[in-house]
C-alpha atoms as a PDB file:
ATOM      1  CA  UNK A   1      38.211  32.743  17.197  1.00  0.00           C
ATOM      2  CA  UNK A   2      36.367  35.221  15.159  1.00  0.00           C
ATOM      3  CA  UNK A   3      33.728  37.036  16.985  1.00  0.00           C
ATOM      4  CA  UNK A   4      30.922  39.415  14.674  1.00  0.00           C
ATOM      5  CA  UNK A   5      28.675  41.367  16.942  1.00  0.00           C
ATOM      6  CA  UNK A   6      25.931  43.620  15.888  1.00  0.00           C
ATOM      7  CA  UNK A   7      27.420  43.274  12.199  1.00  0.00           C
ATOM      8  CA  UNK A   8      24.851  43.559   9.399  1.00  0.00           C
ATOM      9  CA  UNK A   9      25.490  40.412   7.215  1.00  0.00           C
ATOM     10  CA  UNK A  10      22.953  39.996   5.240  1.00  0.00           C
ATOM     11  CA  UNK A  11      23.783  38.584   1.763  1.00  0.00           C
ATOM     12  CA  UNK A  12      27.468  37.328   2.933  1.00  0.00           C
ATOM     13  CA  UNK A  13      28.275  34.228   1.484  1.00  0.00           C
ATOM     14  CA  UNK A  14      30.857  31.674   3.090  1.00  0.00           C
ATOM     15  CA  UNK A  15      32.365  29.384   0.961  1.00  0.00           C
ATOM     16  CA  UNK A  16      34.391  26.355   1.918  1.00  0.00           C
ATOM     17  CA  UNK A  17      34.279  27.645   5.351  1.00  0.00           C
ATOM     18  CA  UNK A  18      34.963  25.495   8.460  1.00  0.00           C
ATOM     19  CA  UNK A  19      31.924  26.543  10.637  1.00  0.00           C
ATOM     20  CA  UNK A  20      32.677  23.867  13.209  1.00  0.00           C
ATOM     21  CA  UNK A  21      31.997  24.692  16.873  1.00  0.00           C
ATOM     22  CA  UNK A  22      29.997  28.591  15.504  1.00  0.00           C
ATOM     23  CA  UNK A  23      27.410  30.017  17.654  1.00  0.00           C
ATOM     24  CA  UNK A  24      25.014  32.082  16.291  1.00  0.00           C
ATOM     25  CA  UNK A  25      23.039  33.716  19.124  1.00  0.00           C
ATOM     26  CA  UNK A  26      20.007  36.396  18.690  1.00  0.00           C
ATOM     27  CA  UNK A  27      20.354  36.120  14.856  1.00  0.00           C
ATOM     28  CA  UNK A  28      17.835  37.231  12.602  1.00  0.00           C
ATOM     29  CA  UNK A  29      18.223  34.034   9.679  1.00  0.00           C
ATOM     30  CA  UNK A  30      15.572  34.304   6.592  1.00  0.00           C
ATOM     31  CA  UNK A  31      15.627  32.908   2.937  1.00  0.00           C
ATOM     32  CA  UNK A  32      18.855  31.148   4.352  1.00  0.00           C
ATOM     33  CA  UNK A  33      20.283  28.047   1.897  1.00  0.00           C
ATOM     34  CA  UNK A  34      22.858  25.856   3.550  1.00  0.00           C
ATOM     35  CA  UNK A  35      24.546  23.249   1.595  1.00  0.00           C
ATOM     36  CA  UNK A  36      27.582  21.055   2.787  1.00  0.00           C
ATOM     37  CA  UNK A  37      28.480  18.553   5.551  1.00  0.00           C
ATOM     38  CA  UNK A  38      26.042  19.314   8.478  1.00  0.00           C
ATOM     39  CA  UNK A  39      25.797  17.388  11.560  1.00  0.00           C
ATOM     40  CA  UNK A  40      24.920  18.285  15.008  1.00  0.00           C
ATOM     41  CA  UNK A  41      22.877  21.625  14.021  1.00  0.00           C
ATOM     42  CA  UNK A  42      21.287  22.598  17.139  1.00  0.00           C
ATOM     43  CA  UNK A  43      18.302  25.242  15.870  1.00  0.00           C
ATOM     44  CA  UNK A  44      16.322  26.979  19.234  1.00  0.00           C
ATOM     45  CA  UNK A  45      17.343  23.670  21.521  1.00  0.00           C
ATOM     46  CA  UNK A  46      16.208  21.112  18.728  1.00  0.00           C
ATOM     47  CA  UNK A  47      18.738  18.633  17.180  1.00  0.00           C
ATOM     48  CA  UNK A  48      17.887  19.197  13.308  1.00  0.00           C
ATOM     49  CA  UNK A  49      20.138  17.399  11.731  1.00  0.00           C
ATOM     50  CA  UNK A  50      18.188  13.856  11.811  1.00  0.00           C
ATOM     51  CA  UNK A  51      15.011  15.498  10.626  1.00  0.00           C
ATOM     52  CA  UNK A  52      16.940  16.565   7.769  1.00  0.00           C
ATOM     53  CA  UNK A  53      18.569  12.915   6.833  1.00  0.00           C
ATOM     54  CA  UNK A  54      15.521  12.021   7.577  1.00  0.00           C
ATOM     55  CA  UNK A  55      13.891  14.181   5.282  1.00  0.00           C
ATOM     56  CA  UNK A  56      16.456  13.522   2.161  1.00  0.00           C
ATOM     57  CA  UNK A  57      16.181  10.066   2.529  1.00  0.00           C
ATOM     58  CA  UNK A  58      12.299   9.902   1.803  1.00  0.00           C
ATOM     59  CA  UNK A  59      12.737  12.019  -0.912  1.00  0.00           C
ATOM     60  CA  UNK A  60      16.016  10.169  -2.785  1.00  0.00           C
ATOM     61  CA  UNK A  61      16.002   6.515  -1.852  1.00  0.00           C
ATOM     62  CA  UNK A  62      18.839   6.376  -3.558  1.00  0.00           C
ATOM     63  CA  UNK A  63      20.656   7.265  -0.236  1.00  0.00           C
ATOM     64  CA  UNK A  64      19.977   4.418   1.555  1.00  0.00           C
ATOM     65  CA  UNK A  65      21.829   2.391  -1.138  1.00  0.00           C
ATOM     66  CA  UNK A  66      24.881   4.672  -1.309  1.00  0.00           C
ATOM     67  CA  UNK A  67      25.000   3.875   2.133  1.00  0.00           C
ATOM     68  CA  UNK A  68      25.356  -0.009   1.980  1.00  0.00           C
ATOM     69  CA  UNK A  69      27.876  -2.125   2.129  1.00  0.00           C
ATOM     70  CA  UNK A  70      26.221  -4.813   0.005  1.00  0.00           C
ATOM     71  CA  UNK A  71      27.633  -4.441  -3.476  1.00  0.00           C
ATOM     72  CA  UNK A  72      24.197  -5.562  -5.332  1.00  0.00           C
ATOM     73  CA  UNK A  73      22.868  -2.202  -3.381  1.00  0.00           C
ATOM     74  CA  UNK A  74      26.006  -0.083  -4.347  1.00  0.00           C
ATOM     75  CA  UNK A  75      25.377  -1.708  -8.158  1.00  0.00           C
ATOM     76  CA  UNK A  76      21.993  -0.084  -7.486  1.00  0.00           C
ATOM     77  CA  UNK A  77      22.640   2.838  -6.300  1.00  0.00           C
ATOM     78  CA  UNK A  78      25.288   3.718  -9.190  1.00  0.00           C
ATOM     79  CA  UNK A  79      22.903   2.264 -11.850  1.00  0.00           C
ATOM     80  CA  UNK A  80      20.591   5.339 -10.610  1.00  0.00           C
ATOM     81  CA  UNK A  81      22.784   8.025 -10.321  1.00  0.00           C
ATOM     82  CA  UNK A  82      23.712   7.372 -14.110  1.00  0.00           C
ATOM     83  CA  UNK A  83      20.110   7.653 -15.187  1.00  0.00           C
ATOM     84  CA  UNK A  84      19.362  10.540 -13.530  1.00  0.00           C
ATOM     85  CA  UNK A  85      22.326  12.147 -15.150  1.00  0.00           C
ATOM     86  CA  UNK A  86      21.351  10.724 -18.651  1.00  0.00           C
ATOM     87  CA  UNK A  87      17.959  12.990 -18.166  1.00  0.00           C
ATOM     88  CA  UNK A  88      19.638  15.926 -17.145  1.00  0.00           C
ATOM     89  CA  UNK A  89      21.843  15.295 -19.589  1.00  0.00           C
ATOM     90  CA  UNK A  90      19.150  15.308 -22.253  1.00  0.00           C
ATOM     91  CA  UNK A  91      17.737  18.490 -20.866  1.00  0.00           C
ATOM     92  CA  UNK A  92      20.889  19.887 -21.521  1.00  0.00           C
ATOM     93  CA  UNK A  93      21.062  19.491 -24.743  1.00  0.00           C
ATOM     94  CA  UNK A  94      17.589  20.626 -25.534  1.00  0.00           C
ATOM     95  CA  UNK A  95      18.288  23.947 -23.751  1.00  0.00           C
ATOM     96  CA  UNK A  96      19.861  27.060 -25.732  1.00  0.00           C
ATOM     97  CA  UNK A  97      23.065  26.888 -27.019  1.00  0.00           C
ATOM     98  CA  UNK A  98      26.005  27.565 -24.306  1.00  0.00           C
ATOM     99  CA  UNK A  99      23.476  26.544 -21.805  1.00  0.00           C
ATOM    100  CA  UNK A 100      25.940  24.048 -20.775  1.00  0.00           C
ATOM    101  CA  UNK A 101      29.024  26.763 -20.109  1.00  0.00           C
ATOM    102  CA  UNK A 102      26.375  29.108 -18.376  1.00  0.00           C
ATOM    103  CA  UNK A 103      26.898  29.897 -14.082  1.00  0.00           C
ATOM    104  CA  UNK A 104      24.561  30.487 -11.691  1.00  0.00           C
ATOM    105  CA  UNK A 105      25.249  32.717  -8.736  1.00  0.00           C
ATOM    106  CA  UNK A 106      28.681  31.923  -9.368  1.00  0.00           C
ATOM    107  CA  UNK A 107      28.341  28.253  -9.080  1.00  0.00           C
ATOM    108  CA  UNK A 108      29.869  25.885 -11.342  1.00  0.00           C
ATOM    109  CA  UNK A 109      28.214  25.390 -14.875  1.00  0.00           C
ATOM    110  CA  UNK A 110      27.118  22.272 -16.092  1.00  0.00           C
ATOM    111  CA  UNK A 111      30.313  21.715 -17.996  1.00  0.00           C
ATOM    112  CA  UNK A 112      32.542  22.159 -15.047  1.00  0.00           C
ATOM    113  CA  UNK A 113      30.034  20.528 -12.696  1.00  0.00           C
ATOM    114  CA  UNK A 114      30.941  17.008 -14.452  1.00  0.00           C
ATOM    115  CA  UNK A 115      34.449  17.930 -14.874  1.00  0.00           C
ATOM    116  CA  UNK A 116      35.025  18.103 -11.275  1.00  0.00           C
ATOM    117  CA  UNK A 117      33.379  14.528 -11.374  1.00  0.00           C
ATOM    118  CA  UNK A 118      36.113  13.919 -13.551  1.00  0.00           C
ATOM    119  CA  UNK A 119      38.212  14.545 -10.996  1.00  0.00           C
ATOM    120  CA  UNK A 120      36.569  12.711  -8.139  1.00  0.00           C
ATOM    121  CA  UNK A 121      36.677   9.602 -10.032  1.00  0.00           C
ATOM    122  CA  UNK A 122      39.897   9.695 -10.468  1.00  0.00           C
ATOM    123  CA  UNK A 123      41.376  10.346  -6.459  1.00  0.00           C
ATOM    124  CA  UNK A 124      38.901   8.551  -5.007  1.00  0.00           C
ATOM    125  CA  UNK A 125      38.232   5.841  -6.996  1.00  0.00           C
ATOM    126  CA  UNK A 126      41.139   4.774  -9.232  1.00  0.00           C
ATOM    127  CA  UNK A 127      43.439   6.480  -6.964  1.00  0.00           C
ATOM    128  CA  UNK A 128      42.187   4.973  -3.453  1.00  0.00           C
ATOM    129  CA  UNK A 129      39.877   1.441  -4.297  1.00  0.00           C
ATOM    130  CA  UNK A 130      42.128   0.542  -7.408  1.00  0.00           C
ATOM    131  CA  UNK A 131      45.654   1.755  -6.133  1.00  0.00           C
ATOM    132  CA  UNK A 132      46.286   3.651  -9.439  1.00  0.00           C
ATOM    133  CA  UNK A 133      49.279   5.699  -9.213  1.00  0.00           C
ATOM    134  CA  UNK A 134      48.636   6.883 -13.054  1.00  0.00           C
ATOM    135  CA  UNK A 135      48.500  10.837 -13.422  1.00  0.00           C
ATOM    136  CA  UNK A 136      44.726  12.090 -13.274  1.00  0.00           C
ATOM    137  CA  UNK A 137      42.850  13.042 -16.340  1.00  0.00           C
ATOM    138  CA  UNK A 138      43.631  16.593 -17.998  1.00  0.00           C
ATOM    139  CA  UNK A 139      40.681  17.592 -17.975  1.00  0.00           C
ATOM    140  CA  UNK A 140      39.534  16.817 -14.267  1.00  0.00           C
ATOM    141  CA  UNK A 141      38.624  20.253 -12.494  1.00  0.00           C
ATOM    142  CA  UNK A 142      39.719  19.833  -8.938  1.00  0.00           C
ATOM    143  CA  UNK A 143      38.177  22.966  -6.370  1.00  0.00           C
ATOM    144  CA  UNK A 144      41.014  25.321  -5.652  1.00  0.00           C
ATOM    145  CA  UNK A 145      41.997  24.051  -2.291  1.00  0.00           C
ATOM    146  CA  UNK A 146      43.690  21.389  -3.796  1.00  0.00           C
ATOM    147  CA  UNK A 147      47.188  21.659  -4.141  1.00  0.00           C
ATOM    148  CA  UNK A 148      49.677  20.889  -6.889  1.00  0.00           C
ATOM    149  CA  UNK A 149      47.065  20.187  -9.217  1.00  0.00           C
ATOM    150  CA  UNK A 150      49.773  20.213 -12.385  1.00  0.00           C
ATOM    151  CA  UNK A 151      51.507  17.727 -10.650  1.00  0.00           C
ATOM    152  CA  UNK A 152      48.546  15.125 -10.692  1.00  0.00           C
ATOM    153  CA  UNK A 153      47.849  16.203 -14.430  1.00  0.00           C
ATOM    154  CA  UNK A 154      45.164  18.438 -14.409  1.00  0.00           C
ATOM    155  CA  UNK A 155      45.298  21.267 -16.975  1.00  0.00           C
ATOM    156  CA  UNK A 156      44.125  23.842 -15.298  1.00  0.00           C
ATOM    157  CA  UNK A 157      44.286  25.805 -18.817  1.00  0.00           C
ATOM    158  CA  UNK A 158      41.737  23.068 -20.132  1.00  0.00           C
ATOM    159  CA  UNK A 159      38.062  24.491 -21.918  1.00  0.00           C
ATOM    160  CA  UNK A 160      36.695  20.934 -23.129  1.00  0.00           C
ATOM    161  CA  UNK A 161      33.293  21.095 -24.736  1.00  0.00           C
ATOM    162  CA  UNK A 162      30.290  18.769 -23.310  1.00  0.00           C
ATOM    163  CA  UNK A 163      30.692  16.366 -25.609  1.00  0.00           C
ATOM    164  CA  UNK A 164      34.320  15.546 -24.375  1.00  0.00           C
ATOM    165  CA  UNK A 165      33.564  15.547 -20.938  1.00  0.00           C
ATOM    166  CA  UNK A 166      30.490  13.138 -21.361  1.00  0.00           C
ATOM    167  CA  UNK A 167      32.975  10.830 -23.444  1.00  0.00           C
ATOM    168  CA  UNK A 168      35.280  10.788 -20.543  1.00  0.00           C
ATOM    169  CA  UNK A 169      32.750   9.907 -18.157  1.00  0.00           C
ATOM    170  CA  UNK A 170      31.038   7.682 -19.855  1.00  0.00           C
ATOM    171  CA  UNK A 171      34.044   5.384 -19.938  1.00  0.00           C
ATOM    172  CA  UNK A 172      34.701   6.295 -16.348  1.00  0.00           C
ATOM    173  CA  UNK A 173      31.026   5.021 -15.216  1.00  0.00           C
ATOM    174  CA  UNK A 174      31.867   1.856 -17.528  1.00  0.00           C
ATOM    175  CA  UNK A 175      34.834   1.492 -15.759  1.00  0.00           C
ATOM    176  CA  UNK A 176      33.282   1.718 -12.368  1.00  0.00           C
ATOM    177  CA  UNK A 177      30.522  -0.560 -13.287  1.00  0.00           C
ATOM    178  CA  UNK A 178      32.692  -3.109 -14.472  1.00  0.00           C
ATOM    179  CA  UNK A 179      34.421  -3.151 -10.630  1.00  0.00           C
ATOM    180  CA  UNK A 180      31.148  -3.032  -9.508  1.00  0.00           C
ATOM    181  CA  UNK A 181      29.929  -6.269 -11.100  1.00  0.00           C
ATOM    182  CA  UNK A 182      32.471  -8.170  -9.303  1.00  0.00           C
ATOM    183  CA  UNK A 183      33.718  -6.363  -6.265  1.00  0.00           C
ATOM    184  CA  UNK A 184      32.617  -8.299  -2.578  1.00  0.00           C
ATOM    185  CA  UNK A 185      31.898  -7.437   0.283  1.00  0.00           C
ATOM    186  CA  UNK A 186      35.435  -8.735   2.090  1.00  0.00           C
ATOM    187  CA  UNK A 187      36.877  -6.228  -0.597  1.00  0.00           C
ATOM    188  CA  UNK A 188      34.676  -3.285  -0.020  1.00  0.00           C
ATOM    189  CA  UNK A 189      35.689  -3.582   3.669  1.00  0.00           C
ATOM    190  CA  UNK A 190      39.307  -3.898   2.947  1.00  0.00           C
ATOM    191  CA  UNK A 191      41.620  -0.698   3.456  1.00  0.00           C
ATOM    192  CA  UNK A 192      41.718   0.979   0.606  1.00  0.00           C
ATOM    193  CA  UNK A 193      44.767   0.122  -1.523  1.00  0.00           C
ATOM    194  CA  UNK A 194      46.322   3.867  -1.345  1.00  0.00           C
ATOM    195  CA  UNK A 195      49.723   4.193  -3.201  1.00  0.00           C
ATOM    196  CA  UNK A 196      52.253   5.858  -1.464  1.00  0.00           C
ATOM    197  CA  UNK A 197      53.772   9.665  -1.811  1.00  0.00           C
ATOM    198  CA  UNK A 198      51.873  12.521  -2.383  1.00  0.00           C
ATOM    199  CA  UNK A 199      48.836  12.884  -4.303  1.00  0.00           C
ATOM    200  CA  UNK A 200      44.957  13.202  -3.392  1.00  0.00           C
ATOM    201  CA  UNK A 201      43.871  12.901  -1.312  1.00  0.00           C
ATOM    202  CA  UNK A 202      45.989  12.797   1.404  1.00  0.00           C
ATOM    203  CA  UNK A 203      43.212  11.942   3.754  1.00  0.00           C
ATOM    204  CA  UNK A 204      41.969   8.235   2.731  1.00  0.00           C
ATOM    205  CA  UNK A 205      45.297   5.912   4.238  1.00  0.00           C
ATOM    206  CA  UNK A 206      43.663   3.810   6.293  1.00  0.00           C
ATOM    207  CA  UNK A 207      40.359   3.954   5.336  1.00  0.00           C
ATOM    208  CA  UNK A 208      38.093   0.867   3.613  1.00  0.00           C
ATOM    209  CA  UNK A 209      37.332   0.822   0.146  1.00  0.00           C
ATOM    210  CA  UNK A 210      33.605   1.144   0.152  1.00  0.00           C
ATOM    211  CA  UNK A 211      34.426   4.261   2.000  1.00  0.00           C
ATOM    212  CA  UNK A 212      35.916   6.021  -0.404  1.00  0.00           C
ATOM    213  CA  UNK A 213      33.274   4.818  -3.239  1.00  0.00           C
ATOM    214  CA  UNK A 214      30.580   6.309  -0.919  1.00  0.00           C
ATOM    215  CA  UNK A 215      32.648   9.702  -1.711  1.00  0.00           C
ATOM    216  CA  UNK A 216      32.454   9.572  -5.552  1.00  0.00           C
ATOM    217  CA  UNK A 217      28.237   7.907  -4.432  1.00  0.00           C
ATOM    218  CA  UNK A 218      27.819  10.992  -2.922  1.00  0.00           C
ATOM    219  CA  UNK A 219      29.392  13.516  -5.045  1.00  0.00           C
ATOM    220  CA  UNK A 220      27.426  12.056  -7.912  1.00  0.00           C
ATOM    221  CA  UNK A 221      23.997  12.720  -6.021  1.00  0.00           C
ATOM    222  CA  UNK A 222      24.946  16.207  -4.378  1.00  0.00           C
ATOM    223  CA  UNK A 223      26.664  17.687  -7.653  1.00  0.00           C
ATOM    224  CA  UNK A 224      23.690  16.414 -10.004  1.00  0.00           C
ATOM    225  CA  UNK A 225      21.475  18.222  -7.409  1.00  0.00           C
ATOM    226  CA  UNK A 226      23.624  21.280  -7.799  1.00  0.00           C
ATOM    227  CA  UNK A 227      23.336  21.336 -11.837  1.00  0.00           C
ATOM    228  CA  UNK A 228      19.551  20.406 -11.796  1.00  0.00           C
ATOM    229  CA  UNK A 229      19.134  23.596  -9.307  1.00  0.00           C
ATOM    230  CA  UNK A 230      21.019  25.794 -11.634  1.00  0.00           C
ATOM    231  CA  UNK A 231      19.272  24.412 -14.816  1.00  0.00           C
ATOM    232  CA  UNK A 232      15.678  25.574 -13.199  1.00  0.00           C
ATOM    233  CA  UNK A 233      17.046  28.858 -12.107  1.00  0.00           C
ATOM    234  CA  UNK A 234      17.993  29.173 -16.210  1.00  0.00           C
ATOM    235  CA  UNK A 235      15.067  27.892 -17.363  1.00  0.00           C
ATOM    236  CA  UNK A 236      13.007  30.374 -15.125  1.00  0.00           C
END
């Protein structure tokens, strides 16, 4: 265990860190921004972590339906999540020029933003609730924790433009809609068809299908929320 003790760190950023089980005793925490999967956040003996659900759940609805196992609510909640992107989308494109390619504090631009979507439709849809074995799309920008990414069929080398990405996804959301339309719910509970061997990710044997659509649900909403953040930092 790492222990920090009278250390100054203010401005320290920690990035796809496993904080599980930390303690932070007699801190000083101000202007702090936390974003990831939080549960169990104790703050001065009070249990925050439901007032936050809470809290996101009045103000995107949307959640509730990424979180059922009905498939008219999961039609729902995807039929959403695409028309929020199509406005952000068309902010986008009114913006300046290279708008799209620009990063914020080092996050991921707009352009890589969706390519990562890319990606997530690929492993955790086609891969886990359609049993594809196919190699993932070029393009697809996986974070860097992932291993053999050449291997799957990412280009890592890759520098698509926005209009190549959105053509991509756009026949990736068709795709999903089209499963969507007739999935039930004795198939959304079923395990998730997971070919064998390597590949990712290497975490979803055994679990049910509508489990791992909830991840590519979920990365839609948090990832959109990431690129509309960064769009009003550039616009300010």
């Amino acid at each position: 265990m790492v222990s920090f003790e009278d250390q100054d760190l203010a401005g320290a950023e920690f990035r796809e860190c496993d904080l599980t089980g930390a303690r932070l005793i007699g801190v000083v925490m101000r202007d702090v921004v936390i974003d990831g999967l939080v549960s169990n956040v104790v703050v001065n003996g009070v249990e925050v972590t439901s007032y936050v659900e809470a809290e996101l759940d009045r103000r995107y609805p949307v959640r509730l339906l990424m979180r059922s196992g009905d498939p008219a609510d999961l039609r729902e909640a995807h039929r959403q999540l695409r028309e929020g992107w199509a406005r952000t989308i068309e902010r986008l494109r009114a913006m300046p020029a290279g708008s799209e390619h620009l990063r914020v504090a080092d996050e991921w631009s707009a352009v890589e933003t969706l390519r990562h979507l890319v990606f997530v439709h690929d492993s955790w849809f086609r891969r886990c609730c359609l049993g594809s074995a196919q190699p993932f799309t070029g393009i697809g920008l996986a974070s860097g924790f992932v291993p053999d990414q050449e291997e799957l069929g990412l280009d890592r080398t890759a520098s698509p433009g926005l209009d190549e990405v959105l053509a991509v996804r756009e026949e990736q959301s068709a795709e999903l809609e089209r499963w969507l339309a007739t999935v039930t719910a004795d198939e959304l509970s079923a395990v998730a068809p997971v070919p064998a061997g390597p590949g990712w990710p290497p975490y979803a044997e055994g679990k049910p299908v509508v489990e791992c659509l909830r991840v590519v649900l979920n990365e839609e909403w948090l990832h959109h929320g990431f690129c509309v953040r960064d769009l009003d930092t550039q616009e300010r």
